[in-house]
Protein backbone atom coordinates (compact mmCIF):
# COMPACT_ATOMS: atom_id res chain seq x y z
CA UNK A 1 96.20 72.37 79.80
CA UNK A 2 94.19 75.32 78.51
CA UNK A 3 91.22 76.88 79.85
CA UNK A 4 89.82 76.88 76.36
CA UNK A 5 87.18 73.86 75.21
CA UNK A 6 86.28 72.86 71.87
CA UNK A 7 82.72 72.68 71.18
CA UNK A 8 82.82 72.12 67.22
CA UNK A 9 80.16 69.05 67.23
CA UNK A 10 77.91 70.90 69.81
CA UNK A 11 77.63 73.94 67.56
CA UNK A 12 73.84 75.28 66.39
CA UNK A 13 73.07 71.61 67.25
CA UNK A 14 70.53 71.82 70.53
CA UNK A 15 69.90 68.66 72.22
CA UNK A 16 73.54 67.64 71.76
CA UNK A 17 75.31 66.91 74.81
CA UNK A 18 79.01 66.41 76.12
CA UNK A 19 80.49 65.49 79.08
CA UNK A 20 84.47 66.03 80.52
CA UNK A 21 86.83 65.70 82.82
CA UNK A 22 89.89 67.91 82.66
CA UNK A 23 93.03 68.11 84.79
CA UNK A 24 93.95 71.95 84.39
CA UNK A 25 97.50 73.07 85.78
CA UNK A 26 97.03 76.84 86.84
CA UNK A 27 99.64 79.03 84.87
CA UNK A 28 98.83 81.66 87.84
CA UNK A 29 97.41 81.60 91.06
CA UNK A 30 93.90 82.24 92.07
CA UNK A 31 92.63 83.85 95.12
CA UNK A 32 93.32 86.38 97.48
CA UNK A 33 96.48 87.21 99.76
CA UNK A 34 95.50 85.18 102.40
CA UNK A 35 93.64 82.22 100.71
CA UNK A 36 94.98 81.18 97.52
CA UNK A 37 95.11 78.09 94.62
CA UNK A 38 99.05 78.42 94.12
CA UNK A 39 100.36 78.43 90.87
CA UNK A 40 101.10 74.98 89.37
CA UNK A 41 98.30 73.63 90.84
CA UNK A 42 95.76 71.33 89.93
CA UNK A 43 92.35 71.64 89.29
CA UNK A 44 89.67 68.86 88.30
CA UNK A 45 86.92 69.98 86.70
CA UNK A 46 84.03 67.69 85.77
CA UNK A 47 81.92 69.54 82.83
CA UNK A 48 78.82 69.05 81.13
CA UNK A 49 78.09 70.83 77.63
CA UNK A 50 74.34 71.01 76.68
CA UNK A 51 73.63 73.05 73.41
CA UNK A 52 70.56 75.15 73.73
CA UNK A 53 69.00 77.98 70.78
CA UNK A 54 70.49 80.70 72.83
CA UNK A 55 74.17 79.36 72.88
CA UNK A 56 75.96 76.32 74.66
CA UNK A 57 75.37 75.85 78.65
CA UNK A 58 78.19 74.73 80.68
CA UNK A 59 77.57 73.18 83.87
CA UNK A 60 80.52 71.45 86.17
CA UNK A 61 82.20 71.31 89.36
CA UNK A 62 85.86 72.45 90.00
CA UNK A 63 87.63 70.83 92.83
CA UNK A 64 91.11 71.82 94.18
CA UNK A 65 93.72 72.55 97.69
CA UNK A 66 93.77 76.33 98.42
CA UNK A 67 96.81 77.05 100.90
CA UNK A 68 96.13 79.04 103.36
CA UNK A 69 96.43 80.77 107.14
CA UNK A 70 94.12 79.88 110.10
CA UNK A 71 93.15 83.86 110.66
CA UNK A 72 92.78 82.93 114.26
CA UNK A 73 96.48 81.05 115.16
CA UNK A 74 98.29 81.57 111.95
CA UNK A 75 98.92 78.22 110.79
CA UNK A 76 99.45 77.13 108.16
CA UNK A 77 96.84 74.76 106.45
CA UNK A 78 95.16 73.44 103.31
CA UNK A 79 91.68 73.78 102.45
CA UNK A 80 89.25 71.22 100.17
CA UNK A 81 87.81 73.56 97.32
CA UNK A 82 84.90 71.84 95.92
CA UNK A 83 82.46 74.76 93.76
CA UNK A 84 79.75 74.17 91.46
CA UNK A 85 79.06 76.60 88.15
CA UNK A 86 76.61 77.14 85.63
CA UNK A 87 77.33 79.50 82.82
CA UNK A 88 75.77 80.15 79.26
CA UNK A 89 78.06 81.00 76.91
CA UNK A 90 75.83 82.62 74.27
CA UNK A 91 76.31 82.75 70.51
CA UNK A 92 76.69 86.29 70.10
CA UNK A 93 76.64 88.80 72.45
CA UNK A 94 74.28 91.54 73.36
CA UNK A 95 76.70 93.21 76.13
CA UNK A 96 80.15 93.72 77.30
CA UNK A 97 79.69 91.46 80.40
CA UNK A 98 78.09 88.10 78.28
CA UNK A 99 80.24 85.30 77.92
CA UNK A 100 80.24 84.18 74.02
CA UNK A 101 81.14 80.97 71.89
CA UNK A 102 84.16 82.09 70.16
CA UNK A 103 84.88 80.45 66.87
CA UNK A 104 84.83 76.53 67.67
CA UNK A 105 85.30 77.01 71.86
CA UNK A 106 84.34 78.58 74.58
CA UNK A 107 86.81 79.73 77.47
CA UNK A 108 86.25 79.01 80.80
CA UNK A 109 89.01 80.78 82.25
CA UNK A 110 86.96 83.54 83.86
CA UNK A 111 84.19 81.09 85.03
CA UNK A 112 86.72 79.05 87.09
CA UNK A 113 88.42 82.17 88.22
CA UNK A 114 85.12 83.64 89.43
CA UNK A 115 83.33 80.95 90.81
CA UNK A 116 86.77 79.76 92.70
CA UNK A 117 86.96 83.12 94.21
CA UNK A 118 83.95 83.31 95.60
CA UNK A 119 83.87 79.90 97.26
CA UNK A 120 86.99 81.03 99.73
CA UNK A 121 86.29 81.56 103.23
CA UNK A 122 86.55 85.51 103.96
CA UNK A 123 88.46 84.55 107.36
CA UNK A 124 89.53 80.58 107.36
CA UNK A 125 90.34 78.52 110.57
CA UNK A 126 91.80 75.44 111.02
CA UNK A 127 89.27 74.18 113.78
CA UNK A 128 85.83 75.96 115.36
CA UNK A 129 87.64 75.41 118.18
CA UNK A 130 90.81 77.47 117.77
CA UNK A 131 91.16 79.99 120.80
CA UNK A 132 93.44 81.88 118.39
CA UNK A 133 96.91 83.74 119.93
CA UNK A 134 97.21 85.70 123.18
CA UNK A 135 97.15 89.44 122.41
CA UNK A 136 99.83 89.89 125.56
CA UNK A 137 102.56 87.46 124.69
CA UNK A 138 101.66 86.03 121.17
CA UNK A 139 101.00 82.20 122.34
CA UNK A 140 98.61 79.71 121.15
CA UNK A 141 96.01 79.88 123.71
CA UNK A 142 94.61 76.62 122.62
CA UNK A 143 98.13 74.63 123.86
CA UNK A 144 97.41 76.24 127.40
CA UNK A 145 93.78 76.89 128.25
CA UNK A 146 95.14 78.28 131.41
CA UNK A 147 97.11 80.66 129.94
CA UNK A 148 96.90 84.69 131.60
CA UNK A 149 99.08 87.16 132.49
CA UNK A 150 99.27 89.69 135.08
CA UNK A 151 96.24 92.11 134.60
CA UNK A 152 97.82 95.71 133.36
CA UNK A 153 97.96 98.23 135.66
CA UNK A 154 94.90 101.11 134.47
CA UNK A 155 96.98 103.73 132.82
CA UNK A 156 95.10 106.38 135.14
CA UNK A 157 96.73 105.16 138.48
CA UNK A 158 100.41 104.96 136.91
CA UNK A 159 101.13 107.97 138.86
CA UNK A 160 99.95 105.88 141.70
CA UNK A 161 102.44 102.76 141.06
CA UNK A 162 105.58 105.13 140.54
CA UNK A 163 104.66 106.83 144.21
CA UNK A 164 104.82 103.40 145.79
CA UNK A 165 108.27 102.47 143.94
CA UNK A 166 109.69 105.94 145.18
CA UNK A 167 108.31 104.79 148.61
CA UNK A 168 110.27 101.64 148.74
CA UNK A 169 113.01 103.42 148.00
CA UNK A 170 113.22 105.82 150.37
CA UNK A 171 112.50 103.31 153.02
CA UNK A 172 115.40 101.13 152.02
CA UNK A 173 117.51 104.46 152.56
């Protein structure tokens, strides 16, 4: 399905109201690199059309998955993307940036796109409570809250660590 709505009867008639609910199959995704709506997917939207003098007012809520990557383990997980909108979509336009009615329907394309977009988390996890990945060895820490390694040896006192190894050397000797 389309992005594009037909708004014939709502036309220069204010008062007039209509109310929707679309199934739209995205023909691309939407989102970033690391939090996306995949193509294919679905999207309900539940809309509301109100004409008004100025032009006709569409109000709704989008909901949809988003695939994504816990940013503190890596793994892989789904998210619930539920967004509301508002939008006027204005008869004619007075600049570059104004959504307009065009002929018989407005397009809603770059409403969803926006609003979806903004609604993603900047860095998504899969629980509060994720401990992320060890920086030394790569492992969940969350599977072993126990988990350490040997502490590194300060790089200033390397010198230091090779004189003992040459020392148990020349012992052995």
């Amino acid at each position: 399905m389309s992005f594009l709505i037909p708004v014939k009867e709502l036309l220069k008639h204010p008062g007039n109201m209509q109310e929707l609910d679309l199934e739209i199959e995205l023909e691309a995704a939407i989102g970033t690199e690391l939090v996306k709506l995949p193509e294919g997917s679905i999207l309900d939207v539940s809309l509301r059309l109100e004409s008004v003098h100025e032009g006709i007012l569409a109000t709704g809520q989008i909901n949809g998955e988003a695939e994504t990557l816990c940013s503190r383990c890596l793994d892989s997980m789904n998210l619930d993307v539920e967004v509301d909108f508002q939008e006027l979509f204005a008869y004619s336009s007075s600049s570059d940036d104004e959504l307009v009615v065009s002929g018989e329907q407005i397009d809603l394309e770059q409403v969803v796109i926006d609003s979806v977009v903004l609604s993603l988390p900047f860095q998504p996890v899969c629980d509060q409570e994720c401990l992320g990945l060890c920086s030394g060895c790569g492992d969940k820490i969350t599977k072993d809250s126990e988990h350490q390694h040997e502490a590194p040896v300060d790089p200033r006192f390397s010198a230091l660590k090779d004189l003992l190894a040459n020392d148990s050397v020349s012992k052995e000797e």
